[in-house]
C-alpha atoms as a PDB file:
ATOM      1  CA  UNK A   1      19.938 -46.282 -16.796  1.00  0.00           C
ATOM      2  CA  UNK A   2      16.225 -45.447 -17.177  1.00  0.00           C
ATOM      3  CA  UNK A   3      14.412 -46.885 -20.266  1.00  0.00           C
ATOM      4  CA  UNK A   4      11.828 -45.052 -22.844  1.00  0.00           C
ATOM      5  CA  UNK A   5       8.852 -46.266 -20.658  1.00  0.00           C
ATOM      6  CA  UNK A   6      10.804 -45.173 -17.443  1.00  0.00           C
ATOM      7  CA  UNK A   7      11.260 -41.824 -19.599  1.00  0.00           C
ATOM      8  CA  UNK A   8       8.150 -41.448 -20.361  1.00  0.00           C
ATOM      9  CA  UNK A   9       6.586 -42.048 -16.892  1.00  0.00           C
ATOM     10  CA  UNK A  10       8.966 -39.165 -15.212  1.00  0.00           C
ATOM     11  CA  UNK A  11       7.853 -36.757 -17.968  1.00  0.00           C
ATOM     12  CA  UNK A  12       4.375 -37.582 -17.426  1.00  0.00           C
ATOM     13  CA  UNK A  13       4.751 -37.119 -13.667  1.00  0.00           C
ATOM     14  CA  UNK A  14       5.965 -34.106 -14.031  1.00  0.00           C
ATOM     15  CA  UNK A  15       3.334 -32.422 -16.506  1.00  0.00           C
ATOM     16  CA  UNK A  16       0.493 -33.766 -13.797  1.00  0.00           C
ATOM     17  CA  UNK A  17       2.369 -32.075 -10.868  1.00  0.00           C
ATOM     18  CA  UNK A  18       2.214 -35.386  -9.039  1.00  0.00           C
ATOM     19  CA  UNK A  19       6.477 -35.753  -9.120  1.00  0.00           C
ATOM     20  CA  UNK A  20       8.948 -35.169  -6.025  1.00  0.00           C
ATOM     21  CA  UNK A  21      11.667 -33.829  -8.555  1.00  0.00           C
ATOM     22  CA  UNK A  22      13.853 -30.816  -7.192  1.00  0.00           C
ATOM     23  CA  UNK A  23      14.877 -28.731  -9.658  1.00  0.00           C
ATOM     24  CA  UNK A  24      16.109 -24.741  -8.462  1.00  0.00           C
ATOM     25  CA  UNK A  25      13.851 -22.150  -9.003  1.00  0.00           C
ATOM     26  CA  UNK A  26      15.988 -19.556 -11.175  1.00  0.00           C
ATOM     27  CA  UNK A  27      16.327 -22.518 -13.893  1.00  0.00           C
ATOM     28  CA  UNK A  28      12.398 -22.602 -13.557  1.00  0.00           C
ATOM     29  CA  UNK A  29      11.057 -19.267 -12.958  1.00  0.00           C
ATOM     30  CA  UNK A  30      11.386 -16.758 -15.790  1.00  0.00           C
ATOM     31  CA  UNK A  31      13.243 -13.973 -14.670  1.00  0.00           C
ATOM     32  CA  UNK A  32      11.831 -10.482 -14.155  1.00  0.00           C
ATOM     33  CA  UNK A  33      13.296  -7.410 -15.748  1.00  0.00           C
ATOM     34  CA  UNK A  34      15.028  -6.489 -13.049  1.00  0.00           C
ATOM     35  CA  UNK A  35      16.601  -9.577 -13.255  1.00  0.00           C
ATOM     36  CA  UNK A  36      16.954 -10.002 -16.699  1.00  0.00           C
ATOM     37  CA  UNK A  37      21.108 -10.087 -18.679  1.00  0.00           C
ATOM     38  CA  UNK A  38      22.112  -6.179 -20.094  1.00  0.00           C
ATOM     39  CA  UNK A  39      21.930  -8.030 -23.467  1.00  0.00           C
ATOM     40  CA  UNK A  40      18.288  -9.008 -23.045  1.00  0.00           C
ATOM     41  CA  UNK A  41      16.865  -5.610 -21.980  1.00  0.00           C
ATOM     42  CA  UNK A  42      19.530  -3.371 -24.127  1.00  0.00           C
ATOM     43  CA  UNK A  43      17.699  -5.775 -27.256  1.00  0.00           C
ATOM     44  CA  UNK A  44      14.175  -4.919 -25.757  1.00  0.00           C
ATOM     45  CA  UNK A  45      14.963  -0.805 -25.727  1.00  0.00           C
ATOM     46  CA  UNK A  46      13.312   1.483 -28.450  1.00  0.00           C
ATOM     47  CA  UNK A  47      15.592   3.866 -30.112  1.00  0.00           C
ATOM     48  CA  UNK A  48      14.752   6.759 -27.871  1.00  0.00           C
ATOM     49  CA  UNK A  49      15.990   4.542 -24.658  1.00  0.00           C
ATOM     50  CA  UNK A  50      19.203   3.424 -26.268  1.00  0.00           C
ATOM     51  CA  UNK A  51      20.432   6.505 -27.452  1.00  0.00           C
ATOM     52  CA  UNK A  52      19.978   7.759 -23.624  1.00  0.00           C
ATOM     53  CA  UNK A  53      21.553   4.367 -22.466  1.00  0.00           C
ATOM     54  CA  UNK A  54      24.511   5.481 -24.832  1.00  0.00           C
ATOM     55  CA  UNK A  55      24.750   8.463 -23.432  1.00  0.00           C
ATOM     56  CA  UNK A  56      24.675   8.101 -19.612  1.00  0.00           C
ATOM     57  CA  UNK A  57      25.043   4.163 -19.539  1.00  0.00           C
ATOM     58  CA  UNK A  58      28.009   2.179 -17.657  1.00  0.00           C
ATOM     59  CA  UNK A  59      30.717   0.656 -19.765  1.00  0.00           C
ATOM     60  CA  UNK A  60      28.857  -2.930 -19.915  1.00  0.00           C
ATOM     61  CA  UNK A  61      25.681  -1.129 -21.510  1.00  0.00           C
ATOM     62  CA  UNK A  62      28.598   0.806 -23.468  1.00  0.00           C
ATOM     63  CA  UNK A  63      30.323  -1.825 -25.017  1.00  0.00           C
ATOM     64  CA  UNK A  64      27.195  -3.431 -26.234  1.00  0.00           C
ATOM     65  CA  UNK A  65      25.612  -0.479 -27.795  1.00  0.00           C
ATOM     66  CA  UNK A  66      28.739  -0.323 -29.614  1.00  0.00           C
ATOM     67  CA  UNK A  67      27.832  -3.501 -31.171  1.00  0.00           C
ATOM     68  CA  UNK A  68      24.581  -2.342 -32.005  1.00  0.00           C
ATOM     69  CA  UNK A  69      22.956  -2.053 -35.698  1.00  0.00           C
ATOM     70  CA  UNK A  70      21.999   1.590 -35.403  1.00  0.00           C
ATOM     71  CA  UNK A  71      25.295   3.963 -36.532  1.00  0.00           C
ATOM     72  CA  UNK A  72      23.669   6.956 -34.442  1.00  0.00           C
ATOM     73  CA  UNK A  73      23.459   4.714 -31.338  1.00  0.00           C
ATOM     74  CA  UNK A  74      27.311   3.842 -31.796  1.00  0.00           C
ATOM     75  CA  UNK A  75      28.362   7.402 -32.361  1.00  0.00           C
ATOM     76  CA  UNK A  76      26.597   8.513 -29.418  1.00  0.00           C
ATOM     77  CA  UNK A  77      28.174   6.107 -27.259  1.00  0.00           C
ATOM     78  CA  UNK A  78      31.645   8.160 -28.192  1.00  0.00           C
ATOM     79  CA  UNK A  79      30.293  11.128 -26.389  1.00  0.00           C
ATOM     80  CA  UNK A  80      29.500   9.350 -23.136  1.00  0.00           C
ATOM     81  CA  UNK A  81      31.616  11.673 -20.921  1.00  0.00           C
ATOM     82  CA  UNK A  82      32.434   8.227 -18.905  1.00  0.00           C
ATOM     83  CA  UNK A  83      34.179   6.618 -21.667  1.00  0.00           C
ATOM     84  CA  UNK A  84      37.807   6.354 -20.831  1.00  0.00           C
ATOM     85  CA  UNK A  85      41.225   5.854 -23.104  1.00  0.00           C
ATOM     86  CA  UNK A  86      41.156   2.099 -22.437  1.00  0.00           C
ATOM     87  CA  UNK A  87      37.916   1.667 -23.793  1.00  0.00           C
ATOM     88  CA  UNK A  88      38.863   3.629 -26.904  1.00  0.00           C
ATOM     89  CA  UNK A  89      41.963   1.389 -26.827  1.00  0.00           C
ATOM     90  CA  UNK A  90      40.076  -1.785 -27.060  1.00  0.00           C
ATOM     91  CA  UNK A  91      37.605  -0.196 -29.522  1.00  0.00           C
ATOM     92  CA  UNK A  92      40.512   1.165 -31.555  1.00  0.00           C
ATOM     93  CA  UNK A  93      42.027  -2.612 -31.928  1.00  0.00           C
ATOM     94  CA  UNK A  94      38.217  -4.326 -32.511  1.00  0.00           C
ATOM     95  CA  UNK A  95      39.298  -5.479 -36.344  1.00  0.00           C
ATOM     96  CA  UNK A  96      34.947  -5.460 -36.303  1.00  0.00           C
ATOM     97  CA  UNK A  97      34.362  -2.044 -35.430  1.00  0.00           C
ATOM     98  CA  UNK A  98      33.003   0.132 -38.513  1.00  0.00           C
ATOM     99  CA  UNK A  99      35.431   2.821 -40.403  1.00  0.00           C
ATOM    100  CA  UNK A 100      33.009   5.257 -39.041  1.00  0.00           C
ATOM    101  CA  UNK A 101      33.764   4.914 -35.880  1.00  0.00           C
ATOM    102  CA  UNK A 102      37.239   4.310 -36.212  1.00  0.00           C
ATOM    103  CA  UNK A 103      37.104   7.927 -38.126  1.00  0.00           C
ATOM    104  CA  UNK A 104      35.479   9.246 -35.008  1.00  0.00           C
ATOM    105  CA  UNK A 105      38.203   8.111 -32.669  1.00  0.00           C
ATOM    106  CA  UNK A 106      41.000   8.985 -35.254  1.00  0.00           C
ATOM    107  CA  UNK A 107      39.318  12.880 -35.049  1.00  0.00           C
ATOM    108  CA  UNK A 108      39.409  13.394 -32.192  1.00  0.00           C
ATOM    109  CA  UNK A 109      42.307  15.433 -30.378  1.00  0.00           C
ATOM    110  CA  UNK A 110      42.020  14.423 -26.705  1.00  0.00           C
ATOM    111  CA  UNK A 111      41.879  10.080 -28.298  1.00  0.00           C
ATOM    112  CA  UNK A 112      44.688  10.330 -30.160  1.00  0.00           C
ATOM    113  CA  UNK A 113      46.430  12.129 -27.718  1.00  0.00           C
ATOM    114  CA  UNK A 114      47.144   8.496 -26.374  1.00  0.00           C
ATOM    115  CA  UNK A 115      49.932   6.500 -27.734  1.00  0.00           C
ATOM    116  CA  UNK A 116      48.073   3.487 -27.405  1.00  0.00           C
ATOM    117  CA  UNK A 117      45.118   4.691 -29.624  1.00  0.00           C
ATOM    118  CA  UNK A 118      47.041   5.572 -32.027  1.00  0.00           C
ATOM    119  CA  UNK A 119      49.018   2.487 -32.175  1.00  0.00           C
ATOM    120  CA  UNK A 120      45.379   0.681 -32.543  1.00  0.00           C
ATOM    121  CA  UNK A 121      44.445   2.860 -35.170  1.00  0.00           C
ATOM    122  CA  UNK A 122      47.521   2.238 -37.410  1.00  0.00           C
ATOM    123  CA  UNK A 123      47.509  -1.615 -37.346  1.00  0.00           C
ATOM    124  CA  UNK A 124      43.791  -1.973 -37.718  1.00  0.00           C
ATOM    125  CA  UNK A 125      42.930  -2.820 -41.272  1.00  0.00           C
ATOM    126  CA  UNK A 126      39.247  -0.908 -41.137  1.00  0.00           C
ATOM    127  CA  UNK A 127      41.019   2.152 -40.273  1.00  0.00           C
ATOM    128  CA  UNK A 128      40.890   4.574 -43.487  1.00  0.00           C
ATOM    129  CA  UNK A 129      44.605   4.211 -44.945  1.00  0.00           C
ATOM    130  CA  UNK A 130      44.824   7.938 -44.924  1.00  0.00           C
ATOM    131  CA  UNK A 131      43.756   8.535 -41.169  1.00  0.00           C
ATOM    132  CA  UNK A 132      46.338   5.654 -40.405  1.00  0.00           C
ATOM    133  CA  UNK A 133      48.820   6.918 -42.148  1.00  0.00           C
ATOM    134  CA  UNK A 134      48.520  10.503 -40.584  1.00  0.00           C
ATOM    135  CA  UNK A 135      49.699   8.542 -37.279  1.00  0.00           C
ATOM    136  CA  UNK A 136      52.281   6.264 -38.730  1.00  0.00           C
ATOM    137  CA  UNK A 137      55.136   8.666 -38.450  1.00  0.00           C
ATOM    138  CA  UNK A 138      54.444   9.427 -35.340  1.00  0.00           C
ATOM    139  CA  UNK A 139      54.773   5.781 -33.746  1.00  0.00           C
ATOM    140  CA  UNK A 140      57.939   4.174 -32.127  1.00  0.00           C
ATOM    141  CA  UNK A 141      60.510   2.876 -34.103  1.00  0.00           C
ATOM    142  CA  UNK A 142      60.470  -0.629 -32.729  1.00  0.00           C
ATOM    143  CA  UNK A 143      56.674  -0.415 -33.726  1.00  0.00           C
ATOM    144  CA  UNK A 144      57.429   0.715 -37.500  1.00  0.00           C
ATOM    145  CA  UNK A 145      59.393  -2.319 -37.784  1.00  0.00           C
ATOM    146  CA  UNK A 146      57.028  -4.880 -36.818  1.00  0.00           C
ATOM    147  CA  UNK A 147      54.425  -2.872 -39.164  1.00  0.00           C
ATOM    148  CA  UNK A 148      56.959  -3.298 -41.998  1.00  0.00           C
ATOM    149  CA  UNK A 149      57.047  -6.623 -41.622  1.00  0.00           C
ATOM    150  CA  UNK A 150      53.559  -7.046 -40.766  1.00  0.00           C
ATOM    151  CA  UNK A 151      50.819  -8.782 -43.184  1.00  0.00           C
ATOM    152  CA  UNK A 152      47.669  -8.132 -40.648  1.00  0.00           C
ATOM    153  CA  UNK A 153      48.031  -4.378 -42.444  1.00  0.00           C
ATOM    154  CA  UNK A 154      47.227  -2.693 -45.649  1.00  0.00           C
ATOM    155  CA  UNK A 155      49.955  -2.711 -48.014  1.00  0.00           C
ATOM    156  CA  UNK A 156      50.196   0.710 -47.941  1.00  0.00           C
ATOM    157  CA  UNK A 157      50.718   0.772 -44.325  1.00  0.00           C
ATOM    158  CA  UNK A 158      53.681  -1.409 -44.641  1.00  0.00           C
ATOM    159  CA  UNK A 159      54.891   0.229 -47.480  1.00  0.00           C
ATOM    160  CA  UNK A 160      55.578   3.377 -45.962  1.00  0.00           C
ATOM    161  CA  UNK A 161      56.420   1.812 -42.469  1.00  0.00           C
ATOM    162  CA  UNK A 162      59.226   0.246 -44.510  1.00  0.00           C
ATOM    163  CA  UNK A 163      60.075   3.650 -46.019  1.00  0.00           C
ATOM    164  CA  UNK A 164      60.450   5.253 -42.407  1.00  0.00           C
ATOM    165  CA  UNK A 165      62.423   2.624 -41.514  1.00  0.00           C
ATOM    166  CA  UNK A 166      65.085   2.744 -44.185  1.00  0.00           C
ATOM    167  CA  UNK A 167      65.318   6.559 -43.884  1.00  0.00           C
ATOM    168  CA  UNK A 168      65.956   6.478 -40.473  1.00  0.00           C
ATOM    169  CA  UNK A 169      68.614   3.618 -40.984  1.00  0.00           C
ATOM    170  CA  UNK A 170      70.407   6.076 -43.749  1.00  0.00           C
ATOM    171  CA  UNK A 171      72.447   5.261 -47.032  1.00  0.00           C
END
């Protein structure tokens, strides 16, 4: 085990350039842009370039710039014509994602459309209680139930998911 003074010596062979140490080169060399993560040049983007990345990026870029601080950017990621169902699916269930989006995806027709989404929208607590509501009577009876009995959703929600369910099991 190498001492302080051993320590020491290695880091001082190394700032002089006089060491035999192998170390690889992409742990060394700073990467270019090219090479650079999504994250890192998504962060480095004005405005302008992010609202086009929203619009005609891939779903990696998409999925961050629906993390990002700028509402516009996130809404504009929603009208990406390669956004698919199982993106909205995921976004739908993302207990972080703002009302305002959630709105968005409860709006629109051709989402909702999808079982799934819906389902999403109803047992996610930032979904507006009225837009979640809207869907509620439309879901599976097996899925009422376990809202009913569910605490991860407004009491509201469960409220009337418990009212469906003792209409439909009669007197």
């Amino acid at each position: 085990m190498p001492d302080a003074e051993n320590e020491e010596a290695i880091a001082e062979a190394v700032r002089t350039g006089v060491d035999a140490i192998e170390v690889p080169d992409e742990l060394v060399v700073e990467p270019s842009r090219a090479e650079k993560s999504v994250l890192a040049r998504v962060r480095e983007m004005t405005v302008a370039e992010r609202i086009k990345l929203a619009l005609r990026g891939n779903r990696e870029a998409r999925t961050l710039l629906l993390r990002d601080p700028n509402r516009m950017i996130r809404r504009f990621v929603l009208e990406n014509p390669r956004i698919n169902d199982d993106e909205i699916v995921v976004l739908a269930r993302n207990r972080t994602a703002d009302d305002e989006i959630l709105r968005a995806v409860a709006e629109s027709r051709e989402w909702t459309e999808n079982y799934q989404v819906r389902l999403a929208l109803v047992t996610n607590p930032k979904t507006p209680v009225v837009l979640a509501l809207r869907f509620l009577g439309g879901l599976r009876e097996r899925d009422v139930r376990l809202l009913a009995k569910s605490k991860n959703v407004p009491a509201t929600i469960a409220n009337q998911a418990k009212r469906i369910v003792l209409r439909k099991a009669g007197p």
